[in-house]
Each structure stands twice: as structure tokens, then as C-alpha cells.
N, C-alpha and C. Protein backbone atom coordinates (compact mmCIF):
# COMPACT_ATOMS: atom_id res chain seq x y z
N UNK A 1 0.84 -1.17 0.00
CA UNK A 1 0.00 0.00 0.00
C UNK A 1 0.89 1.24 0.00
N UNK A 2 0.10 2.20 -0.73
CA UNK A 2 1.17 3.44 -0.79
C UNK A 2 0.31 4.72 -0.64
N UNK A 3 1.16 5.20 0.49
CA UNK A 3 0.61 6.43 1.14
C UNK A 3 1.31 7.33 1.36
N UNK A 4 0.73 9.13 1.17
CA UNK A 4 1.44 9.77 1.66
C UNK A 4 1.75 10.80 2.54
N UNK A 5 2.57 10.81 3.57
CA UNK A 5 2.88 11.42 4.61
C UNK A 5 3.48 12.70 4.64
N UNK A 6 2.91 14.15 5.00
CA UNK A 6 3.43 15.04 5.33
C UNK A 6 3.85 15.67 6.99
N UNK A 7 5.18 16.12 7.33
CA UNK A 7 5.81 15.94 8.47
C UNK A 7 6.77 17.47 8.18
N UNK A 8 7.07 17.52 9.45
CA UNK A 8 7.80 18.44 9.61
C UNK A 8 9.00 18.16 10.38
N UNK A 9 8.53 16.61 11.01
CA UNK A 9 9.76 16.12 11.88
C UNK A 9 10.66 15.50 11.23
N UNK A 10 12.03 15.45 10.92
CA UNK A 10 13.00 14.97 10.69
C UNK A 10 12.86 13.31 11.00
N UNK A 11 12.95 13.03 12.20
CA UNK A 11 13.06 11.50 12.98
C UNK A 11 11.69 11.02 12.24
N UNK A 12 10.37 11.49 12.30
CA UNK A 12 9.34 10.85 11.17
C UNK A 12 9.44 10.41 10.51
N UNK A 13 10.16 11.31 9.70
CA UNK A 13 9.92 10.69 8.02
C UNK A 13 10.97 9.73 8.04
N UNK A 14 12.12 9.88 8.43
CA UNK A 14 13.46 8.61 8.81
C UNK A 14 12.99 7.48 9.06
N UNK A 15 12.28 7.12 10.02
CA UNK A 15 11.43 6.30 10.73
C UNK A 15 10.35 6.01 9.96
N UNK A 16 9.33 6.51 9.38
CA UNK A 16 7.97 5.87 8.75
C UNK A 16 8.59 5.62 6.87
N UNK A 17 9.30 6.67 6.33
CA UNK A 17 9.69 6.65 4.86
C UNK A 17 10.35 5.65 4.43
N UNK A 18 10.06 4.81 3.43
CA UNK A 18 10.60 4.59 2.77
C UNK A 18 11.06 5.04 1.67
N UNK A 19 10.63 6.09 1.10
CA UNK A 19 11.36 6.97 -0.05
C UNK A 19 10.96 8.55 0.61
N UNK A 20 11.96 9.58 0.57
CA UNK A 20 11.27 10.43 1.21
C UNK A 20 11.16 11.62 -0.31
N UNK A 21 10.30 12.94 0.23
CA UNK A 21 10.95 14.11 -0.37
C UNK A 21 11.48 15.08 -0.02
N UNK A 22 12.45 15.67 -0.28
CA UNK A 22 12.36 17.18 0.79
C UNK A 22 12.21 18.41 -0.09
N UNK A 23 11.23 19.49 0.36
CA UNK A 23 10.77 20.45 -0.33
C UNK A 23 11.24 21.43 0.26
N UNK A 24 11.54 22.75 -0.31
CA UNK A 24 11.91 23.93 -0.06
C UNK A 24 10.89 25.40 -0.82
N UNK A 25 10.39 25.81 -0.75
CA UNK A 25 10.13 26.83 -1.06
C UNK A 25 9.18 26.41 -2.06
N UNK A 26 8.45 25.11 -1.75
CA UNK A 26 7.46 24.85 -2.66
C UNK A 26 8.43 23.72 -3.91
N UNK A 27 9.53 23.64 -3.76
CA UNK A 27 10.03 22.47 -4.85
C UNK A 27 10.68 21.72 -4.39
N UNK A 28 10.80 20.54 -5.02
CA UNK A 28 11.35 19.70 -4.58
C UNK A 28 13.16 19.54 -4.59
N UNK A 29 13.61 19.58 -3.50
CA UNK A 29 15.36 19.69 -3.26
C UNK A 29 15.92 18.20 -3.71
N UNK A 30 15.29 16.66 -3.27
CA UNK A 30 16.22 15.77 -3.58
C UNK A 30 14.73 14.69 -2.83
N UNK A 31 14.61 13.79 -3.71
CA UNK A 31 14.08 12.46 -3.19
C UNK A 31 14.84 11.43 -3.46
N UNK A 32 14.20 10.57 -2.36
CA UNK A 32 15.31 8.71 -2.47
C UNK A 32 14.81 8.39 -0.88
N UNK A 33 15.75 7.49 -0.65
CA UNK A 33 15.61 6.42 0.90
C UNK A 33 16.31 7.47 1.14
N UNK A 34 15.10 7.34 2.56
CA UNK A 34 16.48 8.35 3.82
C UNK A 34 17.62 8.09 4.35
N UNK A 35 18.38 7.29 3.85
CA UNK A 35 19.88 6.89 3.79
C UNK A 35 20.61 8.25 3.01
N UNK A 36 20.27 8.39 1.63
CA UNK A 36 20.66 9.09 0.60
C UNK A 36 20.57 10.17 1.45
N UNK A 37 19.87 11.01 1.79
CA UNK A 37 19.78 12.40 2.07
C UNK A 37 21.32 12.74 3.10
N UNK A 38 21.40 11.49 4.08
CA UNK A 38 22.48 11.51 5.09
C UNK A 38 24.13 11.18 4.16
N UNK A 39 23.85 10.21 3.26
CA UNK A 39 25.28 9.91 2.45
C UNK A 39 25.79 10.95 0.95
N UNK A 40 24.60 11.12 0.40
CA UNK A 40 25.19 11.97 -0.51
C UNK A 40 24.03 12.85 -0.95
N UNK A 41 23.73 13.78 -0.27
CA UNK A 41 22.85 15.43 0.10
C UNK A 41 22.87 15.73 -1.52
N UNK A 42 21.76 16.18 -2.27
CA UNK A 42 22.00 16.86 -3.11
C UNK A 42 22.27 18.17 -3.32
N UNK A 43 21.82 18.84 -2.56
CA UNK A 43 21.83 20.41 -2.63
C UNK A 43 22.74 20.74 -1.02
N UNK A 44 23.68 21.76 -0.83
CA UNK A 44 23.58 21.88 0.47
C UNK A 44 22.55 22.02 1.39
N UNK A 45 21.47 23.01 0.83
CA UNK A 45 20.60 23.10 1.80
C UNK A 45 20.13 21.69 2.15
N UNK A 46 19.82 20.61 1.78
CA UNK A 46 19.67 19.36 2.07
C UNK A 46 20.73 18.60 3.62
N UNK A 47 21.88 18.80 2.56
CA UNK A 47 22.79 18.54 3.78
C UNK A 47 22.94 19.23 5.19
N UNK A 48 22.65 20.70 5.01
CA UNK A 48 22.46 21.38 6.82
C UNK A 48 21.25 20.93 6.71
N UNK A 49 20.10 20.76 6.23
CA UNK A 49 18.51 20.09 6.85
C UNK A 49 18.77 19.39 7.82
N UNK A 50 19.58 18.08 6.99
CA UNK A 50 19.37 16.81 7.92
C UNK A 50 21.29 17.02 8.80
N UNK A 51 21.38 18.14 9.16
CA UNK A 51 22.53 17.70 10.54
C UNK A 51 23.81 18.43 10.06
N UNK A 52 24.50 18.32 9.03
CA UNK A 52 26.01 18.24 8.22
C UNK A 52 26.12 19.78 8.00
N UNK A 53 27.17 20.11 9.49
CA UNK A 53 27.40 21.17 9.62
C UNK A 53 28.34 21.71 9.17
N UNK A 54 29.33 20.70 8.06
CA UNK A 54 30.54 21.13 7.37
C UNK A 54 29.94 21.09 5.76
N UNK A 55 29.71 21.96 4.89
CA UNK A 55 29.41 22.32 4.05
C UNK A 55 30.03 23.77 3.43
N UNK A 56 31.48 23.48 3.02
CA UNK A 56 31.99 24.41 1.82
C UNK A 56 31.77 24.58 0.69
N UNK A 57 32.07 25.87 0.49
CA UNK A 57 32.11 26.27 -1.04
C UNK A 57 33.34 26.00 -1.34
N UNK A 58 33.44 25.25 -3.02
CA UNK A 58 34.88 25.23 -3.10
C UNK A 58 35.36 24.82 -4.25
N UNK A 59 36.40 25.11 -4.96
CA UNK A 59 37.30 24.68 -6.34
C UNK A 59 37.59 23.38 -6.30
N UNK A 60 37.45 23.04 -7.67
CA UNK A 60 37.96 21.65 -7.73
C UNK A 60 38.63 21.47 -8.62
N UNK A 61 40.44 20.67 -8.29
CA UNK A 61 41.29 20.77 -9.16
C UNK A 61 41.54 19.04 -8.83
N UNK A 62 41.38 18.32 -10.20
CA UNK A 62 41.25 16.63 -10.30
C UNK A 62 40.75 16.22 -8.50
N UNK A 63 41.59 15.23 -7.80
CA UNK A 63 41.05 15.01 -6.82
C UNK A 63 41.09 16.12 -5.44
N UNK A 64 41.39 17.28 -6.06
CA UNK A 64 41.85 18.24 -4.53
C UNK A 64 39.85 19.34 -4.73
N UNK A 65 39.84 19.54 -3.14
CA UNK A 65 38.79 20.57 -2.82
C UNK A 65 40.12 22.01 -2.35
N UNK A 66 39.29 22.84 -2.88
CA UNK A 66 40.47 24.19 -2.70
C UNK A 66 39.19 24.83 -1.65
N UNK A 67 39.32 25.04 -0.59
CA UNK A 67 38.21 25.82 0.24
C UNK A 67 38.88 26.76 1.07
N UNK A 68 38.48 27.50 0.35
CA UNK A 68 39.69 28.75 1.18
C UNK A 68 40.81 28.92 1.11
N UNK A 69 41.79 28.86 2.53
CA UNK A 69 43.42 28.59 2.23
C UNK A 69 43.90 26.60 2.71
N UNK A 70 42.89 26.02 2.36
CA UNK A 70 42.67 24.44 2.53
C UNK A 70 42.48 23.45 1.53
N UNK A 71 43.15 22.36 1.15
CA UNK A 71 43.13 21.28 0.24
C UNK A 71 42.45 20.65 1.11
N UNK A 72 41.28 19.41 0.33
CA UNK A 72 40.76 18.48 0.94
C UNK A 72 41.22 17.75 -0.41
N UNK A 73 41.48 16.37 0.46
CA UNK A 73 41.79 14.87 -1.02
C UNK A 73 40.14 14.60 -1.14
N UNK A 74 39.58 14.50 -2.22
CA UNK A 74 38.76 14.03 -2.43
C UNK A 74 38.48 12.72 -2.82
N UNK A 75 37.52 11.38 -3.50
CA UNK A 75 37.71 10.16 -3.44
C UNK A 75 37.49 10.01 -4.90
N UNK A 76 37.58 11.03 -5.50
CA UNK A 76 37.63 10.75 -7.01
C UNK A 76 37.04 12.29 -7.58
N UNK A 77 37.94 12.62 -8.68
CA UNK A 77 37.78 13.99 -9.41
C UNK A 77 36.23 13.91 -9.54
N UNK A 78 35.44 15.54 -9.33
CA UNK A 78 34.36 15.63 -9.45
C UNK A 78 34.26 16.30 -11.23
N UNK A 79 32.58 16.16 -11.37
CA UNK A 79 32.72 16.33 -12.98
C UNK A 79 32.74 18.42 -13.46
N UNK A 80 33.10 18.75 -12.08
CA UNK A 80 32.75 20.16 -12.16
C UNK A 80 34.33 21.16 -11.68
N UNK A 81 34.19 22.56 -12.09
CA UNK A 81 35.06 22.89 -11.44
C UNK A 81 34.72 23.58 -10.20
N UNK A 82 33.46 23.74 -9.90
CA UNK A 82 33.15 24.54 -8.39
C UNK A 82 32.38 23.51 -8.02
N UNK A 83 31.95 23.76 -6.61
CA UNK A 83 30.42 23.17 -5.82
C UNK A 83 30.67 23.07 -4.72
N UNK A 84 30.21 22.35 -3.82
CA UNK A 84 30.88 22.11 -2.14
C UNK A 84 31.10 20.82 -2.40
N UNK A 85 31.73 21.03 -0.99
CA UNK A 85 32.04 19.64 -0.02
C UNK A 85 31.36 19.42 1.03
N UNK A 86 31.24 18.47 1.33
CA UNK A 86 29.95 17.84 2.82
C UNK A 86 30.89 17.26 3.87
N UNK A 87 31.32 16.94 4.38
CA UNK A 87 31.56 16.47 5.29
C UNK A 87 31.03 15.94 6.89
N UNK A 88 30.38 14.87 7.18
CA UNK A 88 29.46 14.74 8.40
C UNK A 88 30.77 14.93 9.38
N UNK A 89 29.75 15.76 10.48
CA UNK A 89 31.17 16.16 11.81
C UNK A 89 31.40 14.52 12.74
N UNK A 90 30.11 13.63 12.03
CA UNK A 90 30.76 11.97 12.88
C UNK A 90 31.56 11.44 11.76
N UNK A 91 32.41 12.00 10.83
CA UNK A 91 33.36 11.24 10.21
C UNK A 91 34.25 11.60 10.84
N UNK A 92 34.63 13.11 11.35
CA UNK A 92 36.03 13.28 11.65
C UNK A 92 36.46 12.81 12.79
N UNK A 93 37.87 12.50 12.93
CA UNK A 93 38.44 12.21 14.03
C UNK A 93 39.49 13.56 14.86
N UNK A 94 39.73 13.33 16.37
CA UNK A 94 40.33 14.44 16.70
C UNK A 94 41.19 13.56 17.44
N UNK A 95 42.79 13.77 17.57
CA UNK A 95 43.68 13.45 18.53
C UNK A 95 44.62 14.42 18.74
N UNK A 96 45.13 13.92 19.52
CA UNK A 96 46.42 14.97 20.30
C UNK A 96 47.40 14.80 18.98
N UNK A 97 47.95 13.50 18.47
CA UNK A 97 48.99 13.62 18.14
C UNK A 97 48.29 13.04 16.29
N UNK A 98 49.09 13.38 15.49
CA UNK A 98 49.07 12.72 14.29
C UNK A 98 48.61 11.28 14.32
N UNK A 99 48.08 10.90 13.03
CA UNK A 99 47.05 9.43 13.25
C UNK A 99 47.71 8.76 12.24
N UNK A 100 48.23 7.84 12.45
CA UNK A 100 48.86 7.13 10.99
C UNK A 100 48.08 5.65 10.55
N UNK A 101 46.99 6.14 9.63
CA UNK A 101 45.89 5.49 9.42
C UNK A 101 45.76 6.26 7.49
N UNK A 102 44.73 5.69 6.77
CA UNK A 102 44.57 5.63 5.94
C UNK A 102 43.96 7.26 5.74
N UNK A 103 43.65 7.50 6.31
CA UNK A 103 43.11 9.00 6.22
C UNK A 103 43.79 10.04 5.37
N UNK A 104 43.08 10.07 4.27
CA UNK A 104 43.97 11.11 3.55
C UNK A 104 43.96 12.84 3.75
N UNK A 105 42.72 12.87 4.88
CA UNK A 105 43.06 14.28 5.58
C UNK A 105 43.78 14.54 6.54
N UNK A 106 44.33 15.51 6.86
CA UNK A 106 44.87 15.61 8.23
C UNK A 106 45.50 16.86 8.34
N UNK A 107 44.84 17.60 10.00
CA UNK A 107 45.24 19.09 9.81
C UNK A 107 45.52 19.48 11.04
N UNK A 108 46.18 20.24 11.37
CA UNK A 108 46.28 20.65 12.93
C UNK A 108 45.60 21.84 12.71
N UNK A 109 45.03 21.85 13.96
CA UNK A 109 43.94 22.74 14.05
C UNK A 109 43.66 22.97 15.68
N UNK A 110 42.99 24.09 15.53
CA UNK A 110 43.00 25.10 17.35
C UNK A 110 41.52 25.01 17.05
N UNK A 111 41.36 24.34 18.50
CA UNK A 111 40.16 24.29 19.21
C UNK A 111 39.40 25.34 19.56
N UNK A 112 38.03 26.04 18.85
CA UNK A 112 37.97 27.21 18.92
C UNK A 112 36.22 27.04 19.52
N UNK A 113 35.78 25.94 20.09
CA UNK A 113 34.81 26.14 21.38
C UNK A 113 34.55 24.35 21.12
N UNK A 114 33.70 24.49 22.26
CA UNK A 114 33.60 22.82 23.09
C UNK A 114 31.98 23.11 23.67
N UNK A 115 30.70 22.49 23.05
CA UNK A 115 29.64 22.44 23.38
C UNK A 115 28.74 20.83 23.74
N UNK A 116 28.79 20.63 25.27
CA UNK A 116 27.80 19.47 25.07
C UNK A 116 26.55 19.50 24.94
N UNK A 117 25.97 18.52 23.93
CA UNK A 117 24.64 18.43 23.17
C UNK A 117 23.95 17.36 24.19
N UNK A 118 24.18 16.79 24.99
CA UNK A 118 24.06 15.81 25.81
C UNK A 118 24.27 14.27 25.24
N UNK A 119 23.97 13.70 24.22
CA UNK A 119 24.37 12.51 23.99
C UNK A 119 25.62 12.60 23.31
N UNK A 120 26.21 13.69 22.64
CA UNK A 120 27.89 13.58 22.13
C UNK A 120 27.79 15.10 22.37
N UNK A 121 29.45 15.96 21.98
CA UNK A 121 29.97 17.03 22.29
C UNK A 121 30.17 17.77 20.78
N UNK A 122 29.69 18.91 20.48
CA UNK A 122 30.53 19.42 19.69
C UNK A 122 31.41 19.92 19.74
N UNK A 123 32.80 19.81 18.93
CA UNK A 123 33.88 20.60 18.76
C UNK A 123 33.87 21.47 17.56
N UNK A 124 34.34 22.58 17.57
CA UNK A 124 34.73 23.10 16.59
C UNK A 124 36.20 23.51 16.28
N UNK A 125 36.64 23.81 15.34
CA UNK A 125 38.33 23.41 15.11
C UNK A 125 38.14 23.83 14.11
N UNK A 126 39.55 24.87 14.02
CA UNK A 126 39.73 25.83 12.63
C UNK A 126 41.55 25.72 12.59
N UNK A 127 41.01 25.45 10.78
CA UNK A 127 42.74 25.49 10.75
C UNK A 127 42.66 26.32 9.48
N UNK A 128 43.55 27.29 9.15
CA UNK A 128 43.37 28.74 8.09
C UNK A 128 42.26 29.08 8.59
N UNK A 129 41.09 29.51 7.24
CA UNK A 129 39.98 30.24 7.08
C UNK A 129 38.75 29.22 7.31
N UNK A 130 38.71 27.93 7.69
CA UNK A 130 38.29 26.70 7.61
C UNK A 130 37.21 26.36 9.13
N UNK A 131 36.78 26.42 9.54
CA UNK A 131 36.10 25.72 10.49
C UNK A 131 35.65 24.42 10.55
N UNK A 132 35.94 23.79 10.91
CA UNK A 132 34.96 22.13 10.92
C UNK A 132 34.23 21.84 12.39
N UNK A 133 33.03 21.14 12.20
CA UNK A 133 32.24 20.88 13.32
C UNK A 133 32.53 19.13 13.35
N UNK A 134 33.16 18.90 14.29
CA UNK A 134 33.14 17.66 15.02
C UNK A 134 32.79 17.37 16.21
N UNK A 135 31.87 16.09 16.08
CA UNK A 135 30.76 15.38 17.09
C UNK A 135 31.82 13.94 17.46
N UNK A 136 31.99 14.08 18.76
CA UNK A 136 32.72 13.34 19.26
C UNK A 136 32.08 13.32 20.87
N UNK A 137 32.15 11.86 21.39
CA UNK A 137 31.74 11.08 22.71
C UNK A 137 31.94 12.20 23.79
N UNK A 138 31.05 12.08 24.86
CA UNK A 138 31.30 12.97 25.81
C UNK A 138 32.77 11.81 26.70
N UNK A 139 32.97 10.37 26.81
CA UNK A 139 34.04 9.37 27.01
C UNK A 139 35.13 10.09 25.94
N UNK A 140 35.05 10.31 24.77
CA UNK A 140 36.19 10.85 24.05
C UNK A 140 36.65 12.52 24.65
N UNK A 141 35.71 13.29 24.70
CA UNK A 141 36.41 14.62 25.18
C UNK A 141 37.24 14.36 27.38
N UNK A 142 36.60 13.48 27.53
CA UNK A 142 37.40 13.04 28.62
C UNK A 142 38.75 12.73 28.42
N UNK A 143 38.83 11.53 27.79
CA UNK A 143 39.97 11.14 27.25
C UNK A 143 41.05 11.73 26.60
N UNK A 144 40.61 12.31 25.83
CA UNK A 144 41.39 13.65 25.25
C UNK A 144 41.29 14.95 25.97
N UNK A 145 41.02 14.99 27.01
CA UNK A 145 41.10 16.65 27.66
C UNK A 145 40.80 17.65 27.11
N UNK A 146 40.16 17.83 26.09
CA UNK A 146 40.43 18.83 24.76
C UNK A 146 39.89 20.38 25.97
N UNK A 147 40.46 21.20 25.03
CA UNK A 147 40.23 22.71 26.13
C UNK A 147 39.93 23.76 24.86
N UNK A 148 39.50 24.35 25.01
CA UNK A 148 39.06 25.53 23.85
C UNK A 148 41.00 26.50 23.79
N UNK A 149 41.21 26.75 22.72
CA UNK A 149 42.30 27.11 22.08
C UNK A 149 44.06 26.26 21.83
N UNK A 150 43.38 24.88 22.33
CA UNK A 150 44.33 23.94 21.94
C UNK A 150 44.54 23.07 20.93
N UNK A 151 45.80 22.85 20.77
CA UNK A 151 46.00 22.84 19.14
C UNK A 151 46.32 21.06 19.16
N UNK A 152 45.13 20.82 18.24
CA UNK A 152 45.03 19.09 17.95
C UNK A 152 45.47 18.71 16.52
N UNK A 153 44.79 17.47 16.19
CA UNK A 153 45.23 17.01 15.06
C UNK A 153 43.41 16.66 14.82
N UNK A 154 43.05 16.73 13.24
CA UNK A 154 41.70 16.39 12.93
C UNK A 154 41.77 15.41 11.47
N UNK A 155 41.26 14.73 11.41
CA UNK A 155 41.17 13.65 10.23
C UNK A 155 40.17 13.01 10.02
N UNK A 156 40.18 13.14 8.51
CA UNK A 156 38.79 12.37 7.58
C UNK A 156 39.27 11.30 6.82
N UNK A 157 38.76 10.36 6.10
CA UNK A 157 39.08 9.88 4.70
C UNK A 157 38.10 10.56 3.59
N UNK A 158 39.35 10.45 2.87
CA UNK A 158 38.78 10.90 1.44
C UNK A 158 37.44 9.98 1.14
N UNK A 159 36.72 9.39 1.26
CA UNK A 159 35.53 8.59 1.27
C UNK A 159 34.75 9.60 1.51
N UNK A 160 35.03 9.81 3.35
CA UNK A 160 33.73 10.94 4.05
C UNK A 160 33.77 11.74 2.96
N UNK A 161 33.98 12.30 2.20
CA UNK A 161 33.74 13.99 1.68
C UNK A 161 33.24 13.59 0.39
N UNK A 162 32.10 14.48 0.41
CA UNK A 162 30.48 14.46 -0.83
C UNK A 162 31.39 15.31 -1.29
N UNK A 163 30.79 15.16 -2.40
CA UNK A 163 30.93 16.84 -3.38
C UNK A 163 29.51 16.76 -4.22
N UNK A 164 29.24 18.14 -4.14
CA UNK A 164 28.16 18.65 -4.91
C UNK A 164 28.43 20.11 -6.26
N UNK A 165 27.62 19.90 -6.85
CA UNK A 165 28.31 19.97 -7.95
C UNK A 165 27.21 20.29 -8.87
N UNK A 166 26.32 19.88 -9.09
CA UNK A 166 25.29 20.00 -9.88
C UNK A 166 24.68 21.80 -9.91
């Protein structure tokens, strides 16, 4: 049977959809399984909808994102020369020291505030002109001590990072 549901709640439509839509201003931004909206956002506005607080504007030269005064490796040349990058803040990782792991990002970066959400923490962390929002364990900001203006290490894989483009 096929029916259809209008919502305003996020967790709803996740929960009851099997194909969703999301509308903006009267049109439609991007339909599919609500998987898609979380893995590869069509529009930014899509991607801050559902959560993904790292969303640049940015150049694209074969596999590099140029965002600002920042290279990101990307996981394969996009078919454009502008658009953003997505990045979910639960891909990145934060440590004290360099990570020697497959991660083809990696940046030192100053801790520039520390907010708990109650079930995880946001960090934010800027390295150049760059900000990134990372969601990390309230057990992880223990562990790591992290303090607002201390200078860490942050890492993605080239996987995590969408590009949009269209």
C-alpha cells in the first residue's frame, strides 16, 4: 500500500519513509531512501537540513577541494570545477597527536569552542579560514582533555567527503 505522509519532523519521516521528499520553497530539493539524504545530500541546503554542519564552497582541481586557504583529497575527481564539499562532523576524528591510518586528511587545528549536546559534544576546530564541526563522545572529550584554544590534530578519509556539484 502506498501512502502519503506530510511531516515536519526529521526523525518521522526517517522512521515511517521509505522513499522520502524534501521540499523547499514549494520544490522539490532531492528524493530517495532516507539513507541518501544523510550519504550523498543533493543540494547543500539538504545537507544542513538533515545535521552536516561542514558544508563548503569550493574549487575543484582533479582530486583536490580548494576551500579557502585548505586542500581536501577528495575520493575521485568531481565532474565540475566549483560546488561544495559535505563532510558529516561523525566522520572526523580528533587526537592529540598525528594518526597514521589511511586518512587522507589531516590538519592541525586550534580548538575554537567545546559544546555538550548531551548525547555527544561538539567541537569546533579551525585550521586557516576553515572551520569544521566535530561530534565526538562525551568518554572521548574526557579522554582527550580537549580545552578551547588547543592545538590538535583532525582527520577524515577521502571517502567521508560528498561533493556537490550540480
Amino acid at each position: 500500500m502506498t501512502f502519503i505522509m506530510v511531516t515536519h519532523e526529521i526523525k518521522e519521516a526517517l522512521v515511517l519513509g521509505d522513499r522520502i521528499a524534501l521540499l523547499r520553497d514549494g520544490k522539490i530539493e532531492q528524493v530517495g531512501e532516507p539513507d541518501q539524504f544523510f550519504s550523498s545530500p543533493a543540494t547543500p541546503y539538504v545537507a544542513e537540513f538533515f545535521g552536516v554542519n561542514n558544508v563548503f564552497k569550493a574549487r575543484f582541481e582533479g582530486d583536490k577541494a580548494l576551500v579557502g586557504d585548505v586542500t581536501i583529497t577528495l575520493k575521485a575527481p568531481p565532474k565540475a570545477r566549483e560546488g561544495f564539499v559535505v563532510i558529516r562532523p561523525d566522520d572526523i576524528v580528533i587526537s592529540k597527536i598525528p594518526v597514521s591510518s589511511s586518512a587522507r586528511n589531516q590538519f592541525r587545528v586550534e580548538v575554537t569552542s567545546l559544546r555538550d549536546l548531551g548525547l555527544y559534544v561538539e567541537v569546533k576546530a579551525r585550521v586557516g579560514s576553515v572551520e569544521f564541526c566535530v561530534y565526538i563522545t562525551r568518554y572521548a572529550l574526557r579522554e582527550l582533555d580537549l580545552k578551547k584554544g588547543e592545538r590538535v590534530f583532525l582527520s577524515f578519509k577521502a571517502m567521508a567527503v560528498e561533493t556537490i556539484w550540480r
